[in-house]
PDB file of N, CA and C in Angstrom:
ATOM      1  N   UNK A   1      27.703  20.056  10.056  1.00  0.00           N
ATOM      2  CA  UNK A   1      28.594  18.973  10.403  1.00  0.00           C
ATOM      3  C   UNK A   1      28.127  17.727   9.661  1.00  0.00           C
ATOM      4  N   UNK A   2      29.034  16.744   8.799  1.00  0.00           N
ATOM      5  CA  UNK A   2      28.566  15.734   8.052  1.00  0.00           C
ATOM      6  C   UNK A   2      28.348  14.371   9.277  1.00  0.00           C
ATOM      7  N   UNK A   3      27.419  14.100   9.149  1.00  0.00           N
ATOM      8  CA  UNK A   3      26.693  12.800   9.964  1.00  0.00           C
ATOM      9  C   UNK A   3      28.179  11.851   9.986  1.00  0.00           C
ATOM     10  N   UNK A   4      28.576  11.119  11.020  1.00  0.00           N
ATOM     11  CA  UNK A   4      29.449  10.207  10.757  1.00  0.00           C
ATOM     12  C   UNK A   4      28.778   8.659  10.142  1.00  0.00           C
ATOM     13  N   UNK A   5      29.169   7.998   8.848  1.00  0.00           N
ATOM     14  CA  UNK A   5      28.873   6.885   8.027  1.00  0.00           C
ATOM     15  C   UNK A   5      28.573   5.865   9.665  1.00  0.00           C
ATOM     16  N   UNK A   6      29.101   5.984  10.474  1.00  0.00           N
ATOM     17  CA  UNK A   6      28.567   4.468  11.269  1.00  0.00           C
ATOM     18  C   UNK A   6      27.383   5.373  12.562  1.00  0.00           C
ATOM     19  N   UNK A   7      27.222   6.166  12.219  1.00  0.00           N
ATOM     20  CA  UNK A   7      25.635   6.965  12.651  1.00  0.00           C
ATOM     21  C   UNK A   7      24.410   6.797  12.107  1.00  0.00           C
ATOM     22  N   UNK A   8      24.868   6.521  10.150  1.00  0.00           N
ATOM     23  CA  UNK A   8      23.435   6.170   9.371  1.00  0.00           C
ATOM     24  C   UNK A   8      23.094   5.195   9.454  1.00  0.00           C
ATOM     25  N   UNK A   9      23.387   4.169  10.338  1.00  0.00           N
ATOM     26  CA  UNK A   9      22.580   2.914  10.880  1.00  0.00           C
ATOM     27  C   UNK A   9      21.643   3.601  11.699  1.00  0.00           C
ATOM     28  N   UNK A  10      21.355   4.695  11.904  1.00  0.00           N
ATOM     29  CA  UNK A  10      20.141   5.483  12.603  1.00  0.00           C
ATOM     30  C   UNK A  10      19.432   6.047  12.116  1.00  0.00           C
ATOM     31  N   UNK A  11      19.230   6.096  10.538  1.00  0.00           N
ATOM     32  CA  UNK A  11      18.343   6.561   9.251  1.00  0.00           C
ATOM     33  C   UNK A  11      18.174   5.067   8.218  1.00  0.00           C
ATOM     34  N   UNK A  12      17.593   4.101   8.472  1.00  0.00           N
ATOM     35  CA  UNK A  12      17.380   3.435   7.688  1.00  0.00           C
ATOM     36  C   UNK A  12      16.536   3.276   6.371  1.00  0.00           C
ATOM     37  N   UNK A  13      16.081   4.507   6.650  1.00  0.00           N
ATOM     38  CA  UNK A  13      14.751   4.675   5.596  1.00  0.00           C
ATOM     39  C   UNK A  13      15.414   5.537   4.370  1.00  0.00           C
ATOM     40  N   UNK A  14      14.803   5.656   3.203  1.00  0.00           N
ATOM     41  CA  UNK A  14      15.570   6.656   2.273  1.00  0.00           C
ATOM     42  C   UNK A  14      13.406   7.400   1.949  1.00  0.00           C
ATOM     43  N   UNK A  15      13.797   8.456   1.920  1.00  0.00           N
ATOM     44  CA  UNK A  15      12.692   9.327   1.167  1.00  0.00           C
ATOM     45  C   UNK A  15      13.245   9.990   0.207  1.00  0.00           C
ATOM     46  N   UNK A  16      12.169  10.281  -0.633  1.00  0.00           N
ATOM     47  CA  UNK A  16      12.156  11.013  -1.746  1.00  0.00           C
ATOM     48  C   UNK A  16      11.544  12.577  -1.705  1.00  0.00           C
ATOM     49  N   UNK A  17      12.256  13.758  -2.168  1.00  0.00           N
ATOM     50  CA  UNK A  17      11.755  14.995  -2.269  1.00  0.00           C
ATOM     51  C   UNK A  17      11.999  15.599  -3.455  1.00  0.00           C
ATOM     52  N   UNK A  18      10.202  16.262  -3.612  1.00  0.00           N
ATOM     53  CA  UNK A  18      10.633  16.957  -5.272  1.00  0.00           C
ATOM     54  C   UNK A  18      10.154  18.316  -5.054  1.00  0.00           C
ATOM     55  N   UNK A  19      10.601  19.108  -4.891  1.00  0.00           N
ATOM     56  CA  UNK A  19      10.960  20.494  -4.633  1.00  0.00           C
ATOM     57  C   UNK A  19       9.816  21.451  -5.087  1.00  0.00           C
ATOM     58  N   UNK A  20       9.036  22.156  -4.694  1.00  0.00           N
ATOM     59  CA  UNK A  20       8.054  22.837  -5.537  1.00  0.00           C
ATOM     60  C   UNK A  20       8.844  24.016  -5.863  1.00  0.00           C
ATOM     61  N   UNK A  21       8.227  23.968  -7.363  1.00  0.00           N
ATOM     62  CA  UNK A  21       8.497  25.231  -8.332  1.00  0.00           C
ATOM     63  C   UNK A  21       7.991  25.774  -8.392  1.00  0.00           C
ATOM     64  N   UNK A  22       6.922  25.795  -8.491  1.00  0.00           N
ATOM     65  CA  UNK A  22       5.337  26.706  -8.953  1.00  0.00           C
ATOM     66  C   UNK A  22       4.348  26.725  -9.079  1.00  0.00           C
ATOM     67  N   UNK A  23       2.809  27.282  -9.534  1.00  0.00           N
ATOM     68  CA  UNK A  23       1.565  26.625  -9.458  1.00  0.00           C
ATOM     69  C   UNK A  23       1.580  27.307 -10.944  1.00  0.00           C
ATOM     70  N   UNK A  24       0.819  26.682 -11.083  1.00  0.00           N
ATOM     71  CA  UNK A  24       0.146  27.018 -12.462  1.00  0.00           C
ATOM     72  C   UNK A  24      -1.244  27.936 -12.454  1.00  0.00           C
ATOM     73  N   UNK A  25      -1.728  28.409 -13.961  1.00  0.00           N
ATOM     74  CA  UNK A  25      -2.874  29.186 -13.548  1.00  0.00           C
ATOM     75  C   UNK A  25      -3.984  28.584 -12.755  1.00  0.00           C
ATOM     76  N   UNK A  26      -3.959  27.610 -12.589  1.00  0.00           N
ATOM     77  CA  UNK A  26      -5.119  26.712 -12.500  1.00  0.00           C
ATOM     78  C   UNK A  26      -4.346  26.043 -10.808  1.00  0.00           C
ATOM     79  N   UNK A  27      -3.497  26.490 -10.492  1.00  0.00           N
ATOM     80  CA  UNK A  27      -3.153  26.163  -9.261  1.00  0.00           C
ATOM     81  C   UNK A  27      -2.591  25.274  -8.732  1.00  0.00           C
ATOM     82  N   UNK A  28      -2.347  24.195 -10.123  1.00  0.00           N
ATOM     83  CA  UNK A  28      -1.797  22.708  -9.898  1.00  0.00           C
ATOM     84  C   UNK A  28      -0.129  22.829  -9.933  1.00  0.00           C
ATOM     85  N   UNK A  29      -0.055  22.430  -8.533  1.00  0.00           N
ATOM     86  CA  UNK A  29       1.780  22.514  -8.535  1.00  0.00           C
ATOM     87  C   UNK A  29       2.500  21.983  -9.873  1.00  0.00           C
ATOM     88  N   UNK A  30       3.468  22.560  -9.505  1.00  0.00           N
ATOM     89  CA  UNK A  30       5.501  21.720 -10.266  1.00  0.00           C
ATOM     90  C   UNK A  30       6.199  21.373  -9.318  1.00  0.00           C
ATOM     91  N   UNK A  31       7.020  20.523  -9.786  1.00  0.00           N
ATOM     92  CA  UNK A  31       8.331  20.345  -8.829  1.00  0.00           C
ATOM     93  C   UNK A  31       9.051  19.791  -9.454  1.00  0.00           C
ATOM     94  N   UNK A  32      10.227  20.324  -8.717  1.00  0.00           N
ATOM     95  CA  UNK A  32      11.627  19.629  -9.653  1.00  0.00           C
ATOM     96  C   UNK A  32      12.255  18.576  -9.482  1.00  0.00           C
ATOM     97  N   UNK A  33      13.365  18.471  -9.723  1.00  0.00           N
ATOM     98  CA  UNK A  33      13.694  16.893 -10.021  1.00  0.00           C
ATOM     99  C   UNK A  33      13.999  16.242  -8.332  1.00  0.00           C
ATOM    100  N   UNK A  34      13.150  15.071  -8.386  1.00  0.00           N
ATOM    101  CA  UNK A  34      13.133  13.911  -6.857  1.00  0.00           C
ATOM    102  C   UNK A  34      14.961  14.310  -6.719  1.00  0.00           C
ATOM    103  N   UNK A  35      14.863  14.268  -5.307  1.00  0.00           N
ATOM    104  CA  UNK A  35      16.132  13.912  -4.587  1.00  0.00           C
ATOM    105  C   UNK A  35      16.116  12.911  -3.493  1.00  0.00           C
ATOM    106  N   UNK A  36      16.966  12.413  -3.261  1.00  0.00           N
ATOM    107  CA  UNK A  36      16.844  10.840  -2.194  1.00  0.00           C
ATOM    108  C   UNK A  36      17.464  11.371  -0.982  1.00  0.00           C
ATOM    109  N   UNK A  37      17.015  11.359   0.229  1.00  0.00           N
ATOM    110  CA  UNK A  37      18.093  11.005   1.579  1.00  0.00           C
ATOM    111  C   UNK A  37      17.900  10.478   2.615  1.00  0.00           C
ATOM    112  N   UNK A  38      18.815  10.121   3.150  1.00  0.00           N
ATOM    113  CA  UNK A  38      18.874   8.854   4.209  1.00  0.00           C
ATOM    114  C   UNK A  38      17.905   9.492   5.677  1.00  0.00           C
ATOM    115  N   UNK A  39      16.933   9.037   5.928  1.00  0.00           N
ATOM    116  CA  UNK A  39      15.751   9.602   7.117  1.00  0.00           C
ATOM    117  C   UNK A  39      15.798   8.601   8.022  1.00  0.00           C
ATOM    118  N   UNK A  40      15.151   8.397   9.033  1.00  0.00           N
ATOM    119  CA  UNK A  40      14.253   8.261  10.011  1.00  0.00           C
ATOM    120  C   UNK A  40      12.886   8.782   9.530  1.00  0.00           C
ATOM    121  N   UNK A  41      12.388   7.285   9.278  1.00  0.00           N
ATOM    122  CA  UNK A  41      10.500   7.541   9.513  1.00  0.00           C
ATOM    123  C   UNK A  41      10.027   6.972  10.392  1.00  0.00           C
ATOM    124  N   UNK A  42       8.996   7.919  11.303  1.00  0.00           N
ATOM    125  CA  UNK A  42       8.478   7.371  12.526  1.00  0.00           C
ATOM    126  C   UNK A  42       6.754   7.837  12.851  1.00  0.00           C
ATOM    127  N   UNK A  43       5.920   6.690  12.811  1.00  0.00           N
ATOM    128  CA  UNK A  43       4.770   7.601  14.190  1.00  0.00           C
ATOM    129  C   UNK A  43       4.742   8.229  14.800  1.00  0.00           C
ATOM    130  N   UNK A  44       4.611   9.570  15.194  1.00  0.00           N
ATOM    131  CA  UNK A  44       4.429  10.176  16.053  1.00  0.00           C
ATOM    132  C   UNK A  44       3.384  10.921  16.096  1.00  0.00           C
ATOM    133  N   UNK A  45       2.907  11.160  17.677  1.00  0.00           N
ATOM    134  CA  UNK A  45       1.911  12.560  16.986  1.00  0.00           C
ATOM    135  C   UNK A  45       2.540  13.811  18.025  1.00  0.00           C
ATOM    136  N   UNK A  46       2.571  14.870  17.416  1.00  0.00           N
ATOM    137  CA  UNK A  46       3.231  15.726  17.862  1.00  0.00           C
ATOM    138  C   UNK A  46       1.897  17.055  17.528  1.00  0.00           C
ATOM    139  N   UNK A  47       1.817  17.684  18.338  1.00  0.00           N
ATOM    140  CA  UNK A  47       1.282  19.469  18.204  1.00  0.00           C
ATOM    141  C   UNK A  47       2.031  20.223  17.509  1.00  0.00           C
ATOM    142  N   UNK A  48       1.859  20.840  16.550  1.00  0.00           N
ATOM    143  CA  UNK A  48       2.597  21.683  16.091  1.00  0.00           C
ATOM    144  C   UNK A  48       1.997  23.055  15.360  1.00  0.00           C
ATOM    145  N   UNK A  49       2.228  23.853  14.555  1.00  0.00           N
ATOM    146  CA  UNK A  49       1.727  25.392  13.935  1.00  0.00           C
ATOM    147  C   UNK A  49       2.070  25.152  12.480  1.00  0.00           C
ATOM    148  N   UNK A  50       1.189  24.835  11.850  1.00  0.00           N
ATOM    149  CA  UNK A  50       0.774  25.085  10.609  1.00  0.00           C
ATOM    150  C   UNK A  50       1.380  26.328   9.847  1.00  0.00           C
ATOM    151  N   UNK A  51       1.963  26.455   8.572  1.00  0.00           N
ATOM    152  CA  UNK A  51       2.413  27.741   8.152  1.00  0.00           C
ATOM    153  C   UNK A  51       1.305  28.845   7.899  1.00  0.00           C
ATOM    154  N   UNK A  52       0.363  28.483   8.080  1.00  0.00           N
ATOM    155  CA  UNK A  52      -1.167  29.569   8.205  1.00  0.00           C
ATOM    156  C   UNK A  52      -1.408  29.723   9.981  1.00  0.00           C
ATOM    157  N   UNK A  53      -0.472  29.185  10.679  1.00  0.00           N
ATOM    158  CA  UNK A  53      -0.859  29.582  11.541  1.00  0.00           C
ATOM    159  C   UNK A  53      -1.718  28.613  12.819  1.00  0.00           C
ATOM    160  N   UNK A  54      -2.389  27.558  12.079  1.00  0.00           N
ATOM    161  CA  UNK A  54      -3.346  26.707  12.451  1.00  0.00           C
ATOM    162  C   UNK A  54      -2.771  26.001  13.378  1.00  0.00           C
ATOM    163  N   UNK A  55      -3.341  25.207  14.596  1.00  0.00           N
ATOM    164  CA  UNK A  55      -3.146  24.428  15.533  1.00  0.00           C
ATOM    165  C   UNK A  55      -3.169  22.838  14.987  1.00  0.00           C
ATOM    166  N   UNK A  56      -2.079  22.116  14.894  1.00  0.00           N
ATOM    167  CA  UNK A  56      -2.287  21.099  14.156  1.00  0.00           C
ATOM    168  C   UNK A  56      -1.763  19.463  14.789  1.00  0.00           C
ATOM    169  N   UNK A  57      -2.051  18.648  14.553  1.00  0.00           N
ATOM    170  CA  UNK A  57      -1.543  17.313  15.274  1.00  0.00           C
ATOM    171  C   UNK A  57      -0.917  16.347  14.137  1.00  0.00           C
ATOM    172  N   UNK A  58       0.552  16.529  13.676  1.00  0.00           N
ATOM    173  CA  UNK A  58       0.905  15.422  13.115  1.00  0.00           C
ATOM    174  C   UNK A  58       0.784  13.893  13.367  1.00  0.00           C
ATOM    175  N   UNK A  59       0.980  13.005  12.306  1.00  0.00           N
ATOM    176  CA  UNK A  59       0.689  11.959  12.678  1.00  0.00           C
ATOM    177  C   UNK A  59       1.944  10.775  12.827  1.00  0.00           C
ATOM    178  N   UNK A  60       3.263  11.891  11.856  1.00  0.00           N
ATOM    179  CA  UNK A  60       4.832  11.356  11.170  1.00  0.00           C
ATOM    180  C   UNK A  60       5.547  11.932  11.670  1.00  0.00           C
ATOM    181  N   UNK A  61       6.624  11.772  11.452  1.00  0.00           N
ATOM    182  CA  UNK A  61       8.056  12.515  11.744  1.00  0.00           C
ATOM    183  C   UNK A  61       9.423  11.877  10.861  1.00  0.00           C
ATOM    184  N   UNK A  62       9.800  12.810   9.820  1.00  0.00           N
ATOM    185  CA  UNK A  62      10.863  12.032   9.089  1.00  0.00           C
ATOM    186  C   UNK A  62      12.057  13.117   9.829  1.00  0.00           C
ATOM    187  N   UNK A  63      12.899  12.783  10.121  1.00  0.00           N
ATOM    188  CA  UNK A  63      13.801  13.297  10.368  1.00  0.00           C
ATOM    189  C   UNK A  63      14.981  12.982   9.161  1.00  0.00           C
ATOM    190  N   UNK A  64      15.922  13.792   8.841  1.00  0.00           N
ATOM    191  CA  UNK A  64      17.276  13.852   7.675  1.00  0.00           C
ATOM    192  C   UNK A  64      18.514  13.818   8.065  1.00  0.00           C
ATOM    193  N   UNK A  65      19.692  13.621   7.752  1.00  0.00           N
ATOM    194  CA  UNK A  65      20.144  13.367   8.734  1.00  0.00           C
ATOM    195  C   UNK A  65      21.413  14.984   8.294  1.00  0.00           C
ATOM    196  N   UNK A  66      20.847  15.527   7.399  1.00  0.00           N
ATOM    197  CA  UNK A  66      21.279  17.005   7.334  1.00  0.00           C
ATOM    198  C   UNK A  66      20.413  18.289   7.123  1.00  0.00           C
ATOM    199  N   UNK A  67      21.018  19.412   7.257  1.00  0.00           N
ATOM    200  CA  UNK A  67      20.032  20.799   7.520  1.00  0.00           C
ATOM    201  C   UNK A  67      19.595  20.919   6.020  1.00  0.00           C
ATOM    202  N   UNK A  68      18.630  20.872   5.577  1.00  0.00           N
ATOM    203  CA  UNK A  68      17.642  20.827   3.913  1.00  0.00           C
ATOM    204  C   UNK A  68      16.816  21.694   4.127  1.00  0.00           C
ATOM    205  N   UNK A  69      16.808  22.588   3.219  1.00  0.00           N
ATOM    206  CA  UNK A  69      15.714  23.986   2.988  1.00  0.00           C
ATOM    207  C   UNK A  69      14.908  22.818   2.285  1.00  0.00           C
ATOM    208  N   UNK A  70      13.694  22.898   3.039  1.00  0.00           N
ATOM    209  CA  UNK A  70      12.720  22.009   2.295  1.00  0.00           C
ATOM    210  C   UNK A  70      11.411  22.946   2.119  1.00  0.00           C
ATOM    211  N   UNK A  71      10.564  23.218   0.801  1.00  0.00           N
ATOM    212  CA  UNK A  71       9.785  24.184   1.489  1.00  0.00           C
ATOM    213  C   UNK A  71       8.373  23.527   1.279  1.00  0.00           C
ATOM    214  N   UNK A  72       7.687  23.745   2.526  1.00  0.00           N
ATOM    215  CA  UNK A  72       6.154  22.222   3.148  1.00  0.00           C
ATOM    216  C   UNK A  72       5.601  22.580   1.862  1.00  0.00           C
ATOM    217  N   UNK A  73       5.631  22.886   0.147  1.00  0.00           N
ATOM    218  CA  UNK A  73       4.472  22.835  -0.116  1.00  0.00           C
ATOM    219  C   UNK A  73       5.219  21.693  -1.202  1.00  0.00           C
ATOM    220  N   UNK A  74       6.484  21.637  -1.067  1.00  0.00           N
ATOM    221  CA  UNK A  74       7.319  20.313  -1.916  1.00  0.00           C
ATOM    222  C   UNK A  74       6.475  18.793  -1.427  1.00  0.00           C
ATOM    223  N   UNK A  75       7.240  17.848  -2.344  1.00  0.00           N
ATOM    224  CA  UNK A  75       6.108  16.596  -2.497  1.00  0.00           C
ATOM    225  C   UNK A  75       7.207  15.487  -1.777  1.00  0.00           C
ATOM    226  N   UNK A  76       6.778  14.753  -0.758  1.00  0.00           N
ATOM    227  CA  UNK A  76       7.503  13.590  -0.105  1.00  0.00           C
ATOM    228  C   UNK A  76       7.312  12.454  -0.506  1.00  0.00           C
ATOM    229  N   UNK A  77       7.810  11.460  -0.709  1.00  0.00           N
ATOM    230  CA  UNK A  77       7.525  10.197  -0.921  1.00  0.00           C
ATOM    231  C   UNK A  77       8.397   9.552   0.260  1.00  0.00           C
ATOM    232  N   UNK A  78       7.306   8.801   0.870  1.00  0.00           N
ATOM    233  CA  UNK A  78       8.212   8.244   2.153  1.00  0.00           C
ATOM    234  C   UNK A  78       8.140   6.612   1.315  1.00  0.00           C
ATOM    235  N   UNK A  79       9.260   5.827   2.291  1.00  0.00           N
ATOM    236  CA  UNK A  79       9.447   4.200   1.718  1.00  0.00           C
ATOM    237  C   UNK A  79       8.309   3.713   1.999  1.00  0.00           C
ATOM    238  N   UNK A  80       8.031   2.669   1.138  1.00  0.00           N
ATOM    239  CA  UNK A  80       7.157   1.345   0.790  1.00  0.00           C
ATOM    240  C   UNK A  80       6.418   0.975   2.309  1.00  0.00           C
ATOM    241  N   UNK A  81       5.638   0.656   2.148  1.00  0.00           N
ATOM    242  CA  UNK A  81       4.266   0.413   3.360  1.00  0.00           C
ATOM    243  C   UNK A  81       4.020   1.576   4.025  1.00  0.00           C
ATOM    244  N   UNK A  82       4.428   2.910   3.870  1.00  0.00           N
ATOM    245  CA  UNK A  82       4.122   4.244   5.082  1.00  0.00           C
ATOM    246  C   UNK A  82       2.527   4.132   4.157  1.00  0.00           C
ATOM    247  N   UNK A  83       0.987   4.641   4.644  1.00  0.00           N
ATOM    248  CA  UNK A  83       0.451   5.011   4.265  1.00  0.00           C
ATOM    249  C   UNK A  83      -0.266   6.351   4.899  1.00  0.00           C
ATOM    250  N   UNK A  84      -0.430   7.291   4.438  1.00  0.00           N
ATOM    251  CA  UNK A  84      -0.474   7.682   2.612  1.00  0.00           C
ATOM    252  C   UNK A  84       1.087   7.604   2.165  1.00  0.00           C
ATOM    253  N   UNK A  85       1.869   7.237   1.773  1.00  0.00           N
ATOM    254  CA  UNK A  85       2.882   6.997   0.762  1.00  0.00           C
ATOM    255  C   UNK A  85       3.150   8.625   0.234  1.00  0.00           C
ATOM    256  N   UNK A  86       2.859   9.352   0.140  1.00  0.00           N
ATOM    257  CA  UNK A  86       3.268  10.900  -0.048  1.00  0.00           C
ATOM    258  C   UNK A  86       1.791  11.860   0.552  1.00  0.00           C
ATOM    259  N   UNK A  87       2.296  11.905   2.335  1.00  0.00           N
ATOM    260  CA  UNK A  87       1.541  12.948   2.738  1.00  0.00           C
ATOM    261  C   UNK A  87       2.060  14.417   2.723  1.00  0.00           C
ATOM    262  N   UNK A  88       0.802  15.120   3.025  1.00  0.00           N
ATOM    263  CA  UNK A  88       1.245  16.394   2.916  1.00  0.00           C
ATOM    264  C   UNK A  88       2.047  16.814   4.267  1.00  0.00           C
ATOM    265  N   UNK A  89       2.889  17.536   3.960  1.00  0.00           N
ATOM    266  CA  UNK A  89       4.354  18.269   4.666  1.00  0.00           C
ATOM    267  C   UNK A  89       3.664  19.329   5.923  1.00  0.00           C
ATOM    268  N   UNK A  90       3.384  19.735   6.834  1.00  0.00           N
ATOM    269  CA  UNK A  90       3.168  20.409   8.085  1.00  0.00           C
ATOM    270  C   UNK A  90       3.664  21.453   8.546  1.00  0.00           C
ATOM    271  N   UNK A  91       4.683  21.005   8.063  1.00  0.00           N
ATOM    272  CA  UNK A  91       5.687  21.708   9.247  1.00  0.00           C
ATOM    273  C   UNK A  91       7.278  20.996   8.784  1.00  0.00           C
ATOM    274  N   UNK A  92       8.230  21.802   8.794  1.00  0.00           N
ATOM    275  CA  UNK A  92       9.733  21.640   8.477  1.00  0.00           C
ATOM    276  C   UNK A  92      10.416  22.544   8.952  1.00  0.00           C
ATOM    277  N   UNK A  93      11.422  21.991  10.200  1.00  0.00           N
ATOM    278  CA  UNK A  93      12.171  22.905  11.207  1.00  0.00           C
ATOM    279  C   UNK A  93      13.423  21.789  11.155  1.00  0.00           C
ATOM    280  N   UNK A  94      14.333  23.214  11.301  1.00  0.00           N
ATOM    281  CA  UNK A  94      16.166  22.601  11.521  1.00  0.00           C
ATOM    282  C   UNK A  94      16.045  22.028  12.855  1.00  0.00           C
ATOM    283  N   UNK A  95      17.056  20.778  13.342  1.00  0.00           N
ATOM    284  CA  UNK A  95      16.769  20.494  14.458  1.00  0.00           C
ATOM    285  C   UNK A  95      18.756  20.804  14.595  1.00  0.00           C
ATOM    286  N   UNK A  96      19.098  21.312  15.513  1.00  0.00           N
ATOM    287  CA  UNK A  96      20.447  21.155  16.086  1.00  0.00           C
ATOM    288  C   UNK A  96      20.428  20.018  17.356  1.00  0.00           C
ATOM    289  N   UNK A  97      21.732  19.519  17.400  1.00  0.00           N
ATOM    290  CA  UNK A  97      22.158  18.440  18.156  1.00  0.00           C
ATOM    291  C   UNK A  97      21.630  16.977  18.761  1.00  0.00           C
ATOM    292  N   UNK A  98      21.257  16.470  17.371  1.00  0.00           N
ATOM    293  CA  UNK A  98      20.562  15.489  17.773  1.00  0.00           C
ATOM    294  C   UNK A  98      20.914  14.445  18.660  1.00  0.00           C
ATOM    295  N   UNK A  99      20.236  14.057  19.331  1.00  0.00           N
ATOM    296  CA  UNK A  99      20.931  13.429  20.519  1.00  0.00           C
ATOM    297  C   UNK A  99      22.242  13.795  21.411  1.00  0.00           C
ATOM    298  N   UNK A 100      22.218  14.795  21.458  1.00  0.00           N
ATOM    299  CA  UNK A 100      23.480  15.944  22.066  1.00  0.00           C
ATOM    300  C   UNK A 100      24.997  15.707  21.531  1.00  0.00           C
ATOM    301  N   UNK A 101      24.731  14.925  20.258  1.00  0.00           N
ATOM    302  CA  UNK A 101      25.959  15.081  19.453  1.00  0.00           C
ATOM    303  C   UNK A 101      26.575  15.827  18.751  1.00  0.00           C
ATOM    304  N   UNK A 102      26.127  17.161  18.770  1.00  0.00           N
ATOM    305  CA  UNK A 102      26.104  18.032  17.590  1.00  0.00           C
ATOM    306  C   UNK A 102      25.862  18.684  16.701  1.00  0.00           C
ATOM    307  N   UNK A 103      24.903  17.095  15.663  1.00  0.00           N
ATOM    308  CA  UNK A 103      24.505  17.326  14.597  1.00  0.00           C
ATOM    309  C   UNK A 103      23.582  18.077  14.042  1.00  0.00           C
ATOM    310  N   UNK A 104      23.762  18.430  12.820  1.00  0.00           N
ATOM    311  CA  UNK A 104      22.174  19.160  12.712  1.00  0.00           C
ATOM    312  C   UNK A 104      21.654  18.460  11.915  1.00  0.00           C
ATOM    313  N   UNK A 105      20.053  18.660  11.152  1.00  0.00           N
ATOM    314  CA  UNK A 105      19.255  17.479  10.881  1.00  0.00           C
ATOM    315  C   UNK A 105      18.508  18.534  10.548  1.00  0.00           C
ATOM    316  N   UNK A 106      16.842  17.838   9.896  1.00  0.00           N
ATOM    317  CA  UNK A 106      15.868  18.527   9.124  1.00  0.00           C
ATOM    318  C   UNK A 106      15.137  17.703  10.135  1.00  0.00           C
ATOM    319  N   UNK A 107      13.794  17.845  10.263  1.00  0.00           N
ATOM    320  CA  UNK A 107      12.506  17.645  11.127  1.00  0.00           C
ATOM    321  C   UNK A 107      11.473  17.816   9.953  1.00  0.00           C
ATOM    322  N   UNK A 108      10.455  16.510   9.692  1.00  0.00           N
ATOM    323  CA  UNK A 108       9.426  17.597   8.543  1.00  0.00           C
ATOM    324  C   UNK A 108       8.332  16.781   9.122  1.00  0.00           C
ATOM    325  N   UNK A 109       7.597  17.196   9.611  1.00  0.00           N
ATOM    326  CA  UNK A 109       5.917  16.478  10.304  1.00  0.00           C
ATOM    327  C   UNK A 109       4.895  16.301   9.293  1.00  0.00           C
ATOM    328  N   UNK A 110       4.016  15.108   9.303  1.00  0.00           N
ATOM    329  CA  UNK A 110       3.071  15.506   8.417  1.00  0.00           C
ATOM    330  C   UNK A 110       1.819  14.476   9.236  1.00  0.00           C
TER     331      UNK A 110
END
């Protein structure tokens, strides 16, 4: 379902995502070309499961304001003053009905 335009006064933030492609022999990622979209960046700390499995405590929460195959080993750039300015990704789950409107959305913790 497309977000309604007088809803994205509830994503003020824009992030950046560049998609991982691949590692190299030597193990050092790729990624492809940055894409921009309208988020929610927030503090939080949340518990969550690591894709190894691990017991983990985020410290972020960007929420999107659509469903994005994002995959955690891609590179974030959150807006100006977040620090670290591109942390590593945690965890990325679809969220349905945000705020019991419906919508669906991306979730990515770090």
């Amino acid at each position: 379902m497309v977000l309604d335009p007088a809803l994205l006064e509830l994503m003020p933030d824009e992030i950046t995502i560049e998609p991982f492609v691949s590692a190299s022999v030597t193990q050092a990622p790729t990624y492809g070309a940055a894409v921009t979209y309208a988020a929610q960046v927030t503090n939080e700390f949340k518990r969550t499961v690591d894709r190894n499995g691990r017991d983990l405590i985020s410290t972020g929460r960007v929420l999107i304001s659509d469903r994005v195959h994002i995959d955690p080993r891609s590179r974030v750039t959150l807006p100006t003053g977040w620090v670290p300015n591109q942390p590593t990704i945690i965890s990325v789950r679809p969220v349905g009905g945000v705020a019991t409107m419906g919508l669906d959305s991306t979730e990515i913790l770090f």
